[in-house]
Structure formats: C-alpha cells, structure tokens
PDB file of N, CA and C in Angstrom:
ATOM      1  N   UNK A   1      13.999   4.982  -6.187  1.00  0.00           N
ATOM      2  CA  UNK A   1      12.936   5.559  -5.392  1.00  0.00           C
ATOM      3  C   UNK A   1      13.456   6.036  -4.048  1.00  0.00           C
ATOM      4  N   UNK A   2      14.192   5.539  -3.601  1.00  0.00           N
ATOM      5  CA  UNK A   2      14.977   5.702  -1.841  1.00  0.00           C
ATOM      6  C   UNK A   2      15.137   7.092  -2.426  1.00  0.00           C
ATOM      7  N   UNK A   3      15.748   7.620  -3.343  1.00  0.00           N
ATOM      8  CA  UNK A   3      16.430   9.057  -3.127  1.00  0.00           C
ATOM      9  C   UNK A   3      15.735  10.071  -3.166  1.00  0.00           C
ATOM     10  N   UNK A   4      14.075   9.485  -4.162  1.00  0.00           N
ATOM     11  CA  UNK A   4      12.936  10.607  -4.014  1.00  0.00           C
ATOM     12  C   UNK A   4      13.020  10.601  -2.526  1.00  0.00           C
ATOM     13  N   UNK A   5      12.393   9.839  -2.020  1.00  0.00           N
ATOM     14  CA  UNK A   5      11.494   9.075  -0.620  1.00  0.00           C
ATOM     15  C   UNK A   5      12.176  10.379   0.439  1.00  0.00           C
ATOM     16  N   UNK A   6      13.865  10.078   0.039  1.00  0.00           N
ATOM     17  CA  UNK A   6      14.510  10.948   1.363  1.00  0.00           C
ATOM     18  C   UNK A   6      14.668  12.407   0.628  1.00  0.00           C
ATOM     19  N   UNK A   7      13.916  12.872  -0.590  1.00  0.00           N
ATOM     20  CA  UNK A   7      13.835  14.085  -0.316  1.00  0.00           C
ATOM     21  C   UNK A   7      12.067  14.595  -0.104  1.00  0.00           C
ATOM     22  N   UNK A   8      11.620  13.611  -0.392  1.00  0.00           N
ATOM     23  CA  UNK A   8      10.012  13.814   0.015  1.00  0.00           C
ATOM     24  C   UNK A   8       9.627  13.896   1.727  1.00  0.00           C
ATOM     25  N   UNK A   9      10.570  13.145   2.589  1.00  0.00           N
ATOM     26  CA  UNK A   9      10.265  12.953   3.973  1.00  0.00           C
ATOM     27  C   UNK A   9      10.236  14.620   4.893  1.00  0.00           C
ATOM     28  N   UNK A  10      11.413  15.045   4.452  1.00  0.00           N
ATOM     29  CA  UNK A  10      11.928  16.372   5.018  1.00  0.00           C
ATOM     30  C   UNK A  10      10.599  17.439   4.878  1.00  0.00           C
ATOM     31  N   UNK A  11      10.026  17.472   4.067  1.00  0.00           N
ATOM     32  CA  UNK A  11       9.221  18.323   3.526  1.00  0.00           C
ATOM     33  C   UNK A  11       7.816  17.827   4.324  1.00  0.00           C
ATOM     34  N   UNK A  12       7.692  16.642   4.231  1.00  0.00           N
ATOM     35  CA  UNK A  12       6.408  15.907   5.190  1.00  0.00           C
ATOM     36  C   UNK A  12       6.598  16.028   6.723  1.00  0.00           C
ATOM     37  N   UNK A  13       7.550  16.208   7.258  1.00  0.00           N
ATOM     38  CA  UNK A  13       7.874  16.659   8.106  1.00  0.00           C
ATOM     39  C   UNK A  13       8.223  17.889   9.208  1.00  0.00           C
ATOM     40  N   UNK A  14       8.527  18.576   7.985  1.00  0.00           N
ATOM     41  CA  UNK A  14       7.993  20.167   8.158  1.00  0.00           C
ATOM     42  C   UNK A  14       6.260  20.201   8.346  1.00  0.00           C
ATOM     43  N   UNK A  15       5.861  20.038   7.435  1.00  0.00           N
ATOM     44  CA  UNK A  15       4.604  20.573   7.043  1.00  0.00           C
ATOM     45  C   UNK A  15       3.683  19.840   8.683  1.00  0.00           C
ATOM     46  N   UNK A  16       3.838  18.273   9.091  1.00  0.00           N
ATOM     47  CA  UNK A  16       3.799  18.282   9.978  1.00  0.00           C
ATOM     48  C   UNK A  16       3.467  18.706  11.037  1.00  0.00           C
ATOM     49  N   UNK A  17       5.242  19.579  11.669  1.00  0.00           N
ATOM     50  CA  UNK A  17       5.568  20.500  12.848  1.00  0.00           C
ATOM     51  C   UNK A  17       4.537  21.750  12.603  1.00  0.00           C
ATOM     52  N   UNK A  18       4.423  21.865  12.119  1.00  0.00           N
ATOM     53  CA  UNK A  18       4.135  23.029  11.319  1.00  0.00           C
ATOM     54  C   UNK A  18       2.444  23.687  11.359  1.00  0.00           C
ATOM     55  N   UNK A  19       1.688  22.052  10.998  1.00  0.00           N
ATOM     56  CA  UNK A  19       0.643  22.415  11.301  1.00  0.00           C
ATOM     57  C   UNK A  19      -0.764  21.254  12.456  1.00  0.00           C
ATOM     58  N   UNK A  20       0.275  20.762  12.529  1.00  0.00           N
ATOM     59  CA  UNK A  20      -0.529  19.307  13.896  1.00  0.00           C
ATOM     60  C   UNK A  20       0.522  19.512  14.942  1.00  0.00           C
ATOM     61  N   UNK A  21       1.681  20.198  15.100  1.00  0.00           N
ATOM     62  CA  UNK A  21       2.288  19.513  16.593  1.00  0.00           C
ATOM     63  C   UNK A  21       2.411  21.110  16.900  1.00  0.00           C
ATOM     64  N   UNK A  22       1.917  21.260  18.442  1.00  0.00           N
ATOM     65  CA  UNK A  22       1.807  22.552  19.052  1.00  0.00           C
ATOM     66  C   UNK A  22       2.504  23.020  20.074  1.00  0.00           C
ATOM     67  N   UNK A  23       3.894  22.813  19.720  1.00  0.00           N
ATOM     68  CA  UNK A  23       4.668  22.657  21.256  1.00  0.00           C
ATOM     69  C   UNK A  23       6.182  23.669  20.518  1.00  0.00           C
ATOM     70  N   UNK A  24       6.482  24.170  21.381  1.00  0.00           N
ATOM     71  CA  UNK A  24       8.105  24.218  20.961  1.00  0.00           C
ATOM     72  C   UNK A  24       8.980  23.492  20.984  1.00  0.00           C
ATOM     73  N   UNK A  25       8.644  22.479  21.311  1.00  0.00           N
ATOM     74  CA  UNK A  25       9.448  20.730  21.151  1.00  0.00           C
ATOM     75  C   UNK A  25      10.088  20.330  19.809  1.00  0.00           C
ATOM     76  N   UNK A  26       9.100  21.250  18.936  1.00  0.00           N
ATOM     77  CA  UNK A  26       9.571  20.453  17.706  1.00  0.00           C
ATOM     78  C   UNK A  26       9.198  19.138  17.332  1.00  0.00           C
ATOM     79  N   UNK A  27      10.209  18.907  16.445  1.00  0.00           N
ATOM     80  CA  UNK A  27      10.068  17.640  15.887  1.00  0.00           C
ATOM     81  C   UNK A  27       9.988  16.059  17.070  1.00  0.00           C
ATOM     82  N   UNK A  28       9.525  15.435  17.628  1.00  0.00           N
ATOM     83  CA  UNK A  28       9.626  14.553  18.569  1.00  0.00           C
ATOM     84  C   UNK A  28       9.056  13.574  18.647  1.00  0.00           C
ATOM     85  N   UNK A  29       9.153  12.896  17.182  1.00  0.00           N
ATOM     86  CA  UNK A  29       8.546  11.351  16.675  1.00  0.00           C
ATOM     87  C   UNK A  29       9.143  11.343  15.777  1.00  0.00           C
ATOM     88  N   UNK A  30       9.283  10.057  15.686  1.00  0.00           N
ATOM     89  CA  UNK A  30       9.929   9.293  14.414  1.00  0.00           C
ATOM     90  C   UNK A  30       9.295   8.631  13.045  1.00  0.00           C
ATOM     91  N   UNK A  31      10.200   8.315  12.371  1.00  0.00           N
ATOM     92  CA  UNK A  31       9.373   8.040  10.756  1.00  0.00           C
ATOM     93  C   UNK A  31       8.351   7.771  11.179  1.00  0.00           C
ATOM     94  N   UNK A  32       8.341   6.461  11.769  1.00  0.00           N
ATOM     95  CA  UNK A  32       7.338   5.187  11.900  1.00  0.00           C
ATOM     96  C   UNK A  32       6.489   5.615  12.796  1.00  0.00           C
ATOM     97  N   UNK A  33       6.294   6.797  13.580  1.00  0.00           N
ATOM     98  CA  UNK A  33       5.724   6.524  14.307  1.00  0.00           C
ATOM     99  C   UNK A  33       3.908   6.832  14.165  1.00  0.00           C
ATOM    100  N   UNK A  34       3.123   6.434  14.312  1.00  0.00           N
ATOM    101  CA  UNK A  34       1.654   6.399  13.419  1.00  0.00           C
ATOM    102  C   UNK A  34       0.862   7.609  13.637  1.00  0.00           C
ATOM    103  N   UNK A  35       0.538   8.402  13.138  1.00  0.00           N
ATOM    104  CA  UNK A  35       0.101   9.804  13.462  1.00  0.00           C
ATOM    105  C   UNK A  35      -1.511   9.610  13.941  1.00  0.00           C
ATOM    106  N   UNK A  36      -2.136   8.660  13.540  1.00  0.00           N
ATOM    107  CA  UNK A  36      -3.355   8.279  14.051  1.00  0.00           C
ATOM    108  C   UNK A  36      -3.716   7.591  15.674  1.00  0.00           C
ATOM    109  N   UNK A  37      -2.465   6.758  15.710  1.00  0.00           N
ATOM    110  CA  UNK A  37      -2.394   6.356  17.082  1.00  0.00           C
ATOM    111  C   UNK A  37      -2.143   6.539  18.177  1.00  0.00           C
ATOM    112  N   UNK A  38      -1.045   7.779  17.602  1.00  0.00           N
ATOM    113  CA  UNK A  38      -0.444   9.159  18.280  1.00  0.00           C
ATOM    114  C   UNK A  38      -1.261   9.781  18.819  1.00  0.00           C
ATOM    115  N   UNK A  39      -2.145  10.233  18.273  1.00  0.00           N
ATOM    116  CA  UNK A  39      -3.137  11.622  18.153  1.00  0.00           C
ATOM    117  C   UNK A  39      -2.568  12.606  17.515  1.00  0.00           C
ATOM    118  N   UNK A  40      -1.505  12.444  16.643  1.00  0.00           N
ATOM    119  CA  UNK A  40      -0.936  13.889  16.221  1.00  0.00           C
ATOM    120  C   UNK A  40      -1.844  14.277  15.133  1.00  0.00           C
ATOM    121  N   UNK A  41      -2.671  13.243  13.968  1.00  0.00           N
ATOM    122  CA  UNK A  41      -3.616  13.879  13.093  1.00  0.00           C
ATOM    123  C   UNK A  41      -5.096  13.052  13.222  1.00  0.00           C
ATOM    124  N   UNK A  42      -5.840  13.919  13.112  1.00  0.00           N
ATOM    125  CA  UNK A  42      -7.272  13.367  13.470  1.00  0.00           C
ATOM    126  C   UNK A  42      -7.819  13.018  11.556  1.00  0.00           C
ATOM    127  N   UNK A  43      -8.777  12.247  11.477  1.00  0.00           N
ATOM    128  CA  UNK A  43      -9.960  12.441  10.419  1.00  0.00           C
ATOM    129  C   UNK A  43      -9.567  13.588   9.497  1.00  0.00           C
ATOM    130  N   UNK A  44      -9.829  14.425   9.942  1.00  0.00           N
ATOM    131  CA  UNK A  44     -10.074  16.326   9.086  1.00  0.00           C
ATOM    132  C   UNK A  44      -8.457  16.499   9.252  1.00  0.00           C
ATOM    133  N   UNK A  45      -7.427  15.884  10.055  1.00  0.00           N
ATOM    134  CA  UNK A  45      -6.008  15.947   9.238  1.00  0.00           C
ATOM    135  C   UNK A  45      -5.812  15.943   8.344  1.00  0.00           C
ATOM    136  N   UNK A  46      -5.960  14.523   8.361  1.00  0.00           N
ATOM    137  CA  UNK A  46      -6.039  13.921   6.847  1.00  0.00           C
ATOM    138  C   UNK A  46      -6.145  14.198   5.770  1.00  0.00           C
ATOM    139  N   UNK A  47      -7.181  14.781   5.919  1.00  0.00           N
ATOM    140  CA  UNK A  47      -7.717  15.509   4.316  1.00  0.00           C
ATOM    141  C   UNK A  47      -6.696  16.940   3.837  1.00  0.00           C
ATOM    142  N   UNK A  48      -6.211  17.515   5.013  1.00  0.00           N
ATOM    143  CA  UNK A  48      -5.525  18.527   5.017  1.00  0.00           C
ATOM    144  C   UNK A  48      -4.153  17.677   4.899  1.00  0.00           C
ATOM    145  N   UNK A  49      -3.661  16.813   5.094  1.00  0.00           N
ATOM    146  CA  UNK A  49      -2.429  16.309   4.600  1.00  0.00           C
ATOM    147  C   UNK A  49      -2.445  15.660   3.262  1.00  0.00           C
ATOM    148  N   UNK A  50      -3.728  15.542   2.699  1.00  0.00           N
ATOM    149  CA  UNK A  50      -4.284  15.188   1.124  1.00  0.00           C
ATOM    150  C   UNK A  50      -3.642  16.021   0.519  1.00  0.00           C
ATOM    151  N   UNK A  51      -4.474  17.260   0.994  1.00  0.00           N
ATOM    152  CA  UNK A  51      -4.680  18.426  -0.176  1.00  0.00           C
ATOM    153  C   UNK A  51      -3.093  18.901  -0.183  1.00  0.00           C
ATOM    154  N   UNK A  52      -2.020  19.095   0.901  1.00  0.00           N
ATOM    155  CA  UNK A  52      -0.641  19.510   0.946  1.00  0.00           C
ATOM    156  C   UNK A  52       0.375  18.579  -0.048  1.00  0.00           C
ATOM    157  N   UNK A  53       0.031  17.278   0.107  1.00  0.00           N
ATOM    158  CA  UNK A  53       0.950  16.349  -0.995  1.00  0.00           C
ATOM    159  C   UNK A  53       0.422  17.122  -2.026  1.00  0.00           C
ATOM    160  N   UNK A  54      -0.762  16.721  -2.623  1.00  0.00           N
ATOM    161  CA  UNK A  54      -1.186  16.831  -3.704  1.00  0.00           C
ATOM    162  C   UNK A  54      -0.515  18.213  -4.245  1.00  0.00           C
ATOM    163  N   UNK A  55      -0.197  18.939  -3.848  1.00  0.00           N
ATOM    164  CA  UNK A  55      -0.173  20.767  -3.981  1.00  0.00           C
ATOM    165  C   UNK A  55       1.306  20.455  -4.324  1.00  0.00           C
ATOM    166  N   UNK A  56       1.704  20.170  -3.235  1.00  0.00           N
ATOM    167  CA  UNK A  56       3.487  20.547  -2.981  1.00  0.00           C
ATOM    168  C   UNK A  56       4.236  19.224  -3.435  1.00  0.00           C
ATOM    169  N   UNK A  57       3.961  18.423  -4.345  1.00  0.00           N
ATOM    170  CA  UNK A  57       4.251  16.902  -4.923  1.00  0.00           C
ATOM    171  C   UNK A  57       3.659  17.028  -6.526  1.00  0.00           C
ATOM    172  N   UNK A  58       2.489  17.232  -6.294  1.00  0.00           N
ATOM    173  CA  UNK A  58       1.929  17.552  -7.985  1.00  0.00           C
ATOM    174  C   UNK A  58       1.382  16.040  -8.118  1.00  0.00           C
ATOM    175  N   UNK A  59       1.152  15.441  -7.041  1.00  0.00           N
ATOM    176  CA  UNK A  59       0.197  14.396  -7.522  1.00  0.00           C
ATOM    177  C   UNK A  59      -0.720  14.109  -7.281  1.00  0.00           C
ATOM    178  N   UNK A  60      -2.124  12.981  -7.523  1.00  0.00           N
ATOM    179  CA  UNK A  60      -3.521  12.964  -7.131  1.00  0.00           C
ATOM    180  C   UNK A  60      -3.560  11.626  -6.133  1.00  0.00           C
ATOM    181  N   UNK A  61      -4.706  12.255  -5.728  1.00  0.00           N
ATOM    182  CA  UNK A  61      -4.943  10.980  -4.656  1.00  0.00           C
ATOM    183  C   UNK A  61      -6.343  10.586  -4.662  1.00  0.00           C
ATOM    184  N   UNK A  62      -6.100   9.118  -4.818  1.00  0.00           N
ATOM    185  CA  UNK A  62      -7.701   8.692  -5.059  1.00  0.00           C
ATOM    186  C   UNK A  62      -7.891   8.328  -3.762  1.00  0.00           C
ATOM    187  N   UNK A  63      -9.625   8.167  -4.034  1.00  0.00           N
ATOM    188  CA  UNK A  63     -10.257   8.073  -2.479  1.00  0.00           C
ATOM    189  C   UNK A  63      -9.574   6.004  -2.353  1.00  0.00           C
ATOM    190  N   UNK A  64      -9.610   5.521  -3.063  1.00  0.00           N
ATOM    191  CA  UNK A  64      -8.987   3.977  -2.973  1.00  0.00           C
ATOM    192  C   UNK A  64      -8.195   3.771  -2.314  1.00  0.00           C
ATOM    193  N   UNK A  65      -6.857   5.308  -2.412  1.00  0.00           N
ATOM    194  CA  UNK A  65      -5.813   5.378  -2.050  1.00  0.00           C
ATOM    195  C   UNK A  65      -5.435   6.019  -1.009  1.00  0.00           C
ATOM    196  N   UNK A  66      -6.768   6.354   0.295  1.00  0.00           N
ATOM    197  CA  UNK A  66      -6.687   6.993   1.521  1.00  0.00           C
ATOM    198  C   UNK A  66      -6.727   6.128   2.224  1.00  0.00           C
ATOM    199  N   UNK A  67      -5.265   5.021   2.809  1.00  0.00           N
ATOM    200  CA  UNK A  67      -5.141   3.735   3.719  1.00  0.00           C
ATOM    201  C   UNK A  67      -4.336   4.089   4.642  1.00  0.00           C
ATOM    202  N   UNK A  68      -4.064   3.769   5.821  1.00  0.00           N
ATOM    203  CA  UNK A  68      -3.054   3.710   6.902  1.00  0.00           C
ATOM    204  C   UNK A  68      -2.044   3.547   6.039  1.00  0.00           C
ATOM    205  N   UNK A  69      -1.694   2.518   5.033  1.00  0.00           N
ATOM    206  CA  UNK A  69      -0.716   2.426   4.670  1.00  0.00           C
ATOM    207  C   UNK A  69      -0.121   3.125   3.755  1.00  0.00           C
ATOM    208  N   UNK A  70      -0.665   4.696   3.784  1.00  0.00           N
ATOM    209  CA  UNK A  70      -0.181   4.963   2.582  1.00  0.00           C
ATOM    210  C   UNK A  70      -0.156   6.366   3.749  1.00  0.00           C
ATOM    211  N   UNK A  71      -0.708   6.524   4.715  1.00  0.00           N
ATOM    212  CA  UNK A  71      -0.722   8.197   5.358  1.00  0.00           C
ATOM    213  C   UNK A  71      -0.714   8.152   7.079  1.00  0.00           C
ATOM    214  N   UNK A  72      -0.661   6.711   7.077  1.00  0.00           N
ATOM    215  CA  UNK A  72      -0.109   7.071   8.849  1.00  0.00           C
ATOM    216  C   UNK A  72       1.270   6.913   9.216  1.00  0.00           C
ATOM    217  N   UNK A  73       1.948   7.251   8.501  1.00  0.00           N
ATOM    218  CA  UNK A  73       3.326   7.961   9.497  1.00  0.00           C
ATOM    219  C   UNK A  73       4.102   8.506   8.136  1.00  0.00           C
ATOM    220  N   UNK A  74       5.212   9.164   8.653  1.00  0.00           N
ATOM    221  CA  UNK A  74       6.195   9.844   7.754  1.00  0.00           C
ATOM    222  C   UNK A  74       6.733   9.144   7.176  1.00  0.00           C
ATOM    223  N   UNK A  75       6.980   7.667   7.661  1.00  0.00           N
ATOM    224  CA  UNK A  75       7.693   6.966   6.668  1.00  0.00           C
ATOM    225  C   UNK A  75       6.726   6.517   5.423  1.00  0.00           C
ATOM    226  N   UNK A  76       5.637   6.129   5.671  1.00  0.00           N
ATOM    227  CA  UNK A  76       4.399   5.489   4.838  1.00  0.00           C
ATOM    228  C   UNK A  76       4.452   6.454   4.182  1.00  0.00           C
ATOM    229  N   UNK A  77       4.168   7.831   4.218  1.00  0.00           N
ATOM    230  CA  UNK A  77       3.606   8.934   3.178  1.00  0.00           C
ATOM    231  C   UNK A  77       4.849   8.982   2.259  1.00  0.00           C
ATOM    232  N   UNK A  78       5.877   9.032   2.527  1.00  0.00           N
ATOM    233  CA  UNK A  78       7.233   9.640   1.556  1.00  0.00           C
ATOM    234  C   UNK A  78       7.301   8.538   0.879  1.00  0.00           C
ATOM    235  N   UNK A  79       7.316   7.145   1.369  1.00  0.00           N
ATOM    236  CA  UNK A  79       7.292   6.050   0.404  1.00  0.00           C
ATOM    237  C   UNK A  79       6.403   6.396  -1.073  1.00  0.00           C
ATOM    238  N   UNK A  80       4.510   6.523  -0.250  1.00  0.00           N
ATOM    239  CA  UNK A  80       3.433   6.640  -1.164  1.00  0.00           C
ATOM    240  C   UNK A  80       3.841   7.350  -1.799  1.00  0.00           C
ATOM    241  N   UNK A  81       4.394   9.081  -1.798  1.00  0.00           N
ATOM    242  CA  UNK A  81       4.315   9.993  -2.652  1.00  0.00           C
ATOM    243  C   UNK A  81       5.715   9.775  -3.473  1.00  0.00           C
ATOM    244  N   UNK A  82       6.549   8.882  -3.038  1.00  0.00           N
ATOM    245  CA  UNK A  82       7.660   9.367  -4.328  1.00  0.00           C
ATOM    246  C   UNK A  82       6.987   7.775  -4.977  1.00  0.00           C
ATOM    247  N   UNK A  83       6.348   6.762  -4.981  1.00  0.00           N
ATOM    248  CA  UNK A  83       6.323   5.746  -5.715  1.00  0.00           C
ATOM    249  C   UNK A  83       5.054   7.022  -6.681  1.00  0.00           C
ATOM    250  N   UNK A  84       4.325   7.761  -6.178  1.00  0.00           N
ATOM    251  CA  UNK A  84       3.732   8.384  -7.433  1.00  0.00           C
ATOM    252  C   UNK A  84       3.949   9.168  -8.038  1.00  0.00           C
ATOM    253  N   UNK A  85       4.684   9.704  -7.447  1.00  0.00           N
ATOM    254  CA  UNK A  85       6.052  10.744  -8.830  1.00  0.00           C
ATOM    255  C   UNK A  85       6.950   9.910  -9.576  1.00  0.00           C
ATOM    256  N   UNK A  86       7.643   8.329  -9.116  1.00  0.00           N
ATOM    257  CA  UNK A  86       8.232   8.052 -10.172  1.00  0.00           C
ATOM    258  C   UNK A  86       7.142   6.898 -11.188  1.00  0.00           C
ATOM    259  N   UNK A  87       6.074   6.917 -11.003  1.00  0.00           N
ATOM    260  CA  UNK A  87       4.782   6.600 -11.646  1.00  0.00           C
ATOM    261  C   UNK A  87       4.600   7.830 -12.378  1.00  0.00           C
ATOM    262  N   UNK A  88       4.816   9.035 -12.357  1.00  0.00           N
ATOM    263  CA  UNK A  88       4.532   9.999 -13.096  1.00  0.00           C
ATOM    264  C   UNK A  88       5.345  10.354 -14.161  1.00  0.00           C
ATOM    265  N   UNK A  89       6.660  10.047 -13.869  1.00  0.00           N
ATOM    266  CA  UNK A  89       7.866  10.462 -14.660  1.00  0.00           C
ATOM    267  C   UNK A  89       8.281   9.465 -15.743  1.00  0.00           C
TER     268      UNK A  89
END
C-alpha cells in the first residue's frame, strides 16, 4: 500500500494548490497538516475533494466514510484512497 499512497499523495496535492490555496506560494503545508484547522478547506471543500478522488482514483465514497480521518490532511486522504484501490484490485 505505501507505494500506492506515495503515488496517490502527489496528485492530492496538486489538486489542492490548485483549487483551495490562493497565493503564489505554492505548496506551503505539510502531509499532516489538517486542512480543516488550517482553513485551507471549508464544508463545500469537501464535497469538492469527494467528487475529485472519486473521478481521478475511480473509487466511491460513502457518506459513513466522510471522517477527519479519512479527509483532513494529505496524508489521511492518500492513505484512505490507496487502501480503496487496493480493496478494489
């Protein structure tokens, strides 16, 4: 799973910069660091960081399965999404 995880992170990370952080700073948090506590994603993030795994991963997400621990930080999400791709495979 580590080798999904570190190619799932890069991509969660982009998407990210990309569409919650508004700076030319770039990238300027770390795995761990909690996107909720941050302020980098609100509520209505969320759902928009749903629908992007789901799309660009090919997997589903149940409402059971919308926890801090599974979508507040980069490290939590790449974990969640490659344990459900190699659940898929």
């Amino acid at each position: 799973m580590a080798l999904e995880t570190t190619s799932v992170a890069p991509k969660i990370r982009d998407y990210i910069a990309e569409n919650f952080l508004f700076s030319d700073q770039g990238y300027g948090y770390g795995d761990d660091t909690s996107f909720l506590e941050e302020g980098i994603i609100d509520s209505l993030g969320i759902i928009e960081l749903v629908a992007f795994v789901e799309k660009a991963f090919g997997i589903s997400v149940s409402d059971s399965e919308l926890l801090p621990d599974n979508f507040d930080s980069v490290a939590k999400l790449s974990a969640y999404v490659a344990g459900k791709m190699e659940k898929a495979s």
